[in-house]
C-alpha atoms as a PDB file:
ATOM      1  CA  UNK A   1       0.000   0.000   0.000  1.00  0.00           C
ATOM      2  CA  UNK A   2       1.108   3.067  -0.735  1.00  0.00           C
ATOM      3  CA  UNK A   3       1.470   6.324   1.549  1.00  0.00           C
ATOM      4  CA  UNK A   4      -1.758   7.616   0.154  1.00  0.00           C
ATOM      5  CA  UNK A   5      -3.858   4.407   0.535  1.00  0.00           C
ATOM      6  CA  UNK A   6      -3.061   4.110   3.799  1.00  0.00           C
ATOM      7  CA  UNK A   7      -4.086   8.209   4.497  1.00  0.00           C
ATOM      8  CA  UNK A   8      -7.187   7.321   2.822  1.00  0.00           C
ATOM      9  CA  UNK A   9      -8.217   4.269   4.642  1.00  0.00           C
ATOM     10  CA  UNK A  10      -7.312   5.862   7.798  1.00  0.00           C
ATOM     11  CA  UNK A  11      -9.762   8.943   6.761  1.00  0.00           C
ATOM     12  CA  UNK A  12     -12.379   6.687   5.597  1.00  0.00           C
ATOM     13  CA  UNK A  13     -12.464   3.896   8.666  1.00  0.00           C
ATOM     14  CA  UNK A  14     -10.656   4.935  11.745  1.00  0.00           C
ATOM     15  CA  UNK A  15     -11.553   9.144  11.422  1.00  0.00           C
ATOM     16  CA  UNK A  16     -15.344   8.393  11.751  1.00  0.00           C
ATOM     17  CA  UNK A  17     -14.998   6.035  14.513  1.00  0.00           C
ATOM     18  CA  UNK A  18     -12.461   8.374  16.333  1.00  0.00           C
ATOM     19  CA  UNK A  19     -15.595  11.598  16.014  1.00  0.00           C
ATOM     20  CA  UNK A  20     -18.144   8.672  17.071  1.00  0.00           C
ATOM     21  CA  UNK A  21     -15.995   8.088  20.342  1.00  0.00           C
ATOM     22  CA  UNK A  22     -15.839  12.109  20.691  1.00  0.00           C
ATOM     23  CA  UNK A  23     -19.296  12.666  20.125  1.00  0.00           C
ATOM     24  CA  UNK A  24     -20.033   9.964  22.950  1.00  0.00           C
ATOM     25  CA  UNK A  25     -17.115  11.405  25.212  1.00  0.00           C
ATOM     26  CA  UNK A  26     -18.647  14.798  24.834  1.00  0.00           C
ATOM     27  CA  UNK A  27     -22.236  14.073  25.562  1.00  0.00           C
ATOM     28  CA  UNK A  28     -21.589  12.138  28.818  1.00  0.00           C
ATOM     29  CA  UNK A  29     -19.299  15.232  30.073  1.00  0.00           C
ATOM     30  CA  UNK A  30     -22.642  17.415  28.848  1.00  0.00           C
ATOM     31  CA  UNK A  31     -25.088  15.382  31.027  1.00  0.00           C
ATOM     32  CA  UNK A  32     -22.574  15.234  33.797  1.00  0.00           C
ATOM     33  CA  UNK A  33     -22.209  18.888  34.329  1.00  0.00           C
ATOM     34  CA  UNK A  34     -26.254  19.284  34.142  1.00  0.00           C
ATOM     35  CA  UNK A  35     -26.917  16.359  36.427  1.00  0.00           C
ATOM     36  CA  UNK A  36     -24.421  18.445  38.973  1.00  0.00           C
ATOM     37  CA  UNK A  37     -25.209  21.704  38.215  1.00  0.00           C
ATOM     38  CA  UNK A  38     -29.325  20.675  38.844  1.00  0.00           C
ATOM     39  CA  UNK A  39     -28.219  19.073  42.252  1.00  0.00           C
ATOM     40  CA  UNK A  40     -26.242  22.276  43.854  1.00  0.00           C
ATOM     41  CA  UNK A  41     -29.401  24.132  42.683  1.00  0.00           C
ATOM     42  CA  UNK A  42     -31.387  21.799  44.061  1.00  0.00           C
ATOM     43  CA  UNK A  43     -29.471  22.027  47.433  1.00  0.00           C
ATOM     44  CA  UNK A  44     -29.277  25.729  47.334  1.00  0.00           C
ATOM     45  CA  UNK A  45     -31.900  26.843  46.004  1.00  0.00           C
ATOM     46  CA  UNK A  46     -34.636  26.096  48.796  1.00  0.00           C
ATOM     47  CA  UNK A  47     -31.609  27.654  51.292  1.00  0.00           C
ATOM     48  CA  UNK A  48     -31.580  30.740  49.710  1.00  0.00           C
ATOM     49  CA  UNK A  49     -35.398  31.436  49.724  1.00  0.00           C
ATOM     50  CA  UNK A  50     -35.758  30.503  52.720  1.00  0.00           C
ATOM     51  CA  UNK A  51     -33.101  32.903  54.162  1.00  0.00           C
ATOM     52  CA  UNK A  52     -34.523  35.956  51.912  1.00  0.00           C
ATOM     53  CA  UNK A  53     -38.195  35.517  53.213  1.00  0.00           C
ATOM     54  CA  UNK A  54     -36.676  35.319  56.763  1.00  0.00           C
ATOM     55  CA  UNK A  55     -38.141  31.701  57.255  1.00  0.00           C
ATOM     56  CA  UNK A  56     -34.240  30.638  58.128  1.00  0.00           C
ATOM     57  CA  UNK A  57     -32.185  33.003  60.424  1.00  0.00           C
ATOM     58  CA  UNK A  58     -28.915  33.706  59.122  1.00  0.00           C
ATOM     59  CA  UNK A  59     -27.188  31.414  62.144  1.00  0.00           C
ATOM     60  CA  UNK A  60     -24.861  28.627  60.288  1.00  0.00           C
ATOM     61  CA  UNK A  61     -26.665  26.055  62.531  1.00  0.00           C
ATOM     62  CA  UNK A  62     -30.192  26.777  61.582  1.00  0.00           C
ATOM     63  CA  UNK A  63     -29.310  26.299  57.861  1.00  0.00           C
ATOM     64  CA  UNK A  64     -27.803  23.386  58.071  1.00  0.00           C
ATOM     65  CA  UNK A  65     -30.767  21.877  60.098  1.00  0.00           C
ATOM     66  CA  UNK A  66     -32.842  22.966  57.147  1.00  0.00           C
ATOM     67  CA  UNK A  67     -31.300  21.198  54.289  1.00  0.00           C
ATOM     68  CA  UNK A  68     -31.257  17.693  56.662  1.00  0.00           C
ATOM     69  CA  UNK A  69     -28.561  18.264  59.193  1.00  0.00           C
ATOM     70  CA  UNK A  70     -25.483  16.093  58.929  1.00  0.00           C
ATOM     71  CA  UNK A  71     -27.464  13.065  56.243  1.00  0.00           C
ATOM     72  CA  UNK A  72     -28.519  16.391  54.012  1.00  0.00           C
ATOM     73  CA  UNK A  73     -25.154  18.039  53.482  1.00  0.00           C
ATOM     74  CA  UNK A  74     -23.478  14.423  53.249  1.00  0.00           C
ATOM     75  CA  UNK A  75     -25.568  13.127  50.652  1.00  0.00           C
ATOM     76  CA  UNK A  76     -25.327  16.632  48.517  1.00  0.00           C
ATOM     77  CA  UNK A  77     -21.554  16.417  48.780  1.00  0.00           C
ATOM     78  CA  UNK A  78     -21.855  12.994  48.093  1.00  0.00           C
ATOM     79  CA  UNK A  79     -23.842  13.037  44.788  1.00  0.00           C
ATOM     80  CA  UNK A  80     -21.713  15.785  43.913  1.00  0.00           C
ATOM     81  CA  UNK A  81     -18.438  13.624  44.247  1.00  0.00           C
ATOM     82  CA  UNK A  82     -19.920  11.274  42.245  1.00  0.00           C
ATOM     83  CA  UNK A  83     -20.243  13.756  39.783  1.00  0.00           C
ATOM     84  CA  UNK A  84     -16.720  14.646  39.963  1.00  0.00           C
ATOM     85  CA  UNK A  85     -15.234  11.355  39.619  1.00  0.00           C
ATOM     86  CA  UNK A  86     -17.365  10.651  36.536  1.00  0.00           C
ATOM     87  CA  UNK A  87     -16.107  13.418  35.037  1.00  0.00           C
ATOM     88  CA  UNK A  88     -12.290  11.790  34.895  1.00  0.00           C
ATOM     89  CA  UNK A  89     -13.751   8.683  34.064  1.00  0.00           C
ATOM     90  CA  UNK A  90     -14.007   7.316  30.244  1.00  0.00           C
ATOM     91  CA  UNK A  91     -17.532   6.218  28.996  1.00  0.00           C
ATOM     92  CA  UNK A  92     -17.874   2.442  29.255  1.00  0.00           C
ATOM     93  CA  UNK A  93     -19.046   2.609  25.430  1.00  0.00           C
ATOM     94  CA  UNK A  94     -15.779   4.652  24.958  1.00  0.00           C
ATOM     95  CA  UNK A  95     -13.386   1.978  26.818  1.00  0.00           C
ATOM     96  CA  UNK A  96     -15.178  -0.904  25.060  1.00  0.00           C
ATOM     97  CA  UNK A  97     -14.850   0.120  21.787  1.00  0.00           C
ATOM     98  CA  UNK A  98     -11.705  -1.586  19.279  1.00  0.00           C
ATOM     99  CA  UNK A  99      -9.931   1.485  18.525  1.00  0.00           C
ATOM    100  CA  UNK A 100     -10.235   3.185  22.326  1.00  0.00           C
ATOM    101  CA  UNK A 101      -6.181   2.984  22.147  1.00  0.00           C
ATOM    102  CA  UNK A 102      -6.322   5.277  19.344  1.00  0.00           C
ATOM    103  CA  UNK A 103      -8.886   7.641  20.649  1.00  0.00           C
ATOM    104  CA  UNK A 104      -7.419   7.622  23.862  1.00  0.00           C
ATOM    105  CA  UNK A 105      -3.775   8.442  22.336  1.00  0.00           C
ATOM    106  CA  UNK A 106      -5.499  10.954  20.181  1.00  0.00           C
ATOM    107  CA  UNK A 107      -6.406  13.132  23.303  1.00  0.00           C
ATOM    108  CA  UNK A 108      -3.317  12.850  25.032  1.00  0.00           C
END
């Protein structure tokens, strides 16, 4: 095979497959960052209403006894962790995949 053949076969089978793994890489990191982003608003959210209609003082304590004491806060920095570690984590589709070598040496 010549020099071109093999530019050619590399545009026409391994390019598309290589986008295919980015398109998957990128959408995972997309619905990562909204899953996280909707569960600090959904943590802060009900905080911050409360403390502008005066229904919680502005006393550290109080607050966190409104969002669920210790098991509240835990479980929020907990699901937001998780969304943290996924983030430096490959897609499972991604790892599986034949060429993940090349996509993965491709982002380096």
């Amino acid at each position: 095979m010549s020099e071109k053949q093999i530019v050619e076969a590399f545009e026409d089978l391994v390019r598309p497959k290589l986008t295919k793994l980015d398109n998957v890489y990128e959408k995972k990191q997309r619905t990562i960052e909204k899953v996280t982003k909707r569960n600090i608003m959904k943590a802060l959210v009900p905080i911050q209403i409360g403390l502008f209609a005066n229904y919680i003082p502005f006393n550290y304590s109080d607050i966190v006894s409104a969002v669920g004491g210790i098991t509240g806060i835990s479980s929020f920095l907990l699901s937001l962790g998780f969304g943290i570690k996924d983030s430096f984590s490959d897609p499972e589709e991604v790892i599986l995949d034949d060429i993940y070598f090349l996509w993965k040496a491709n982002r380096l």
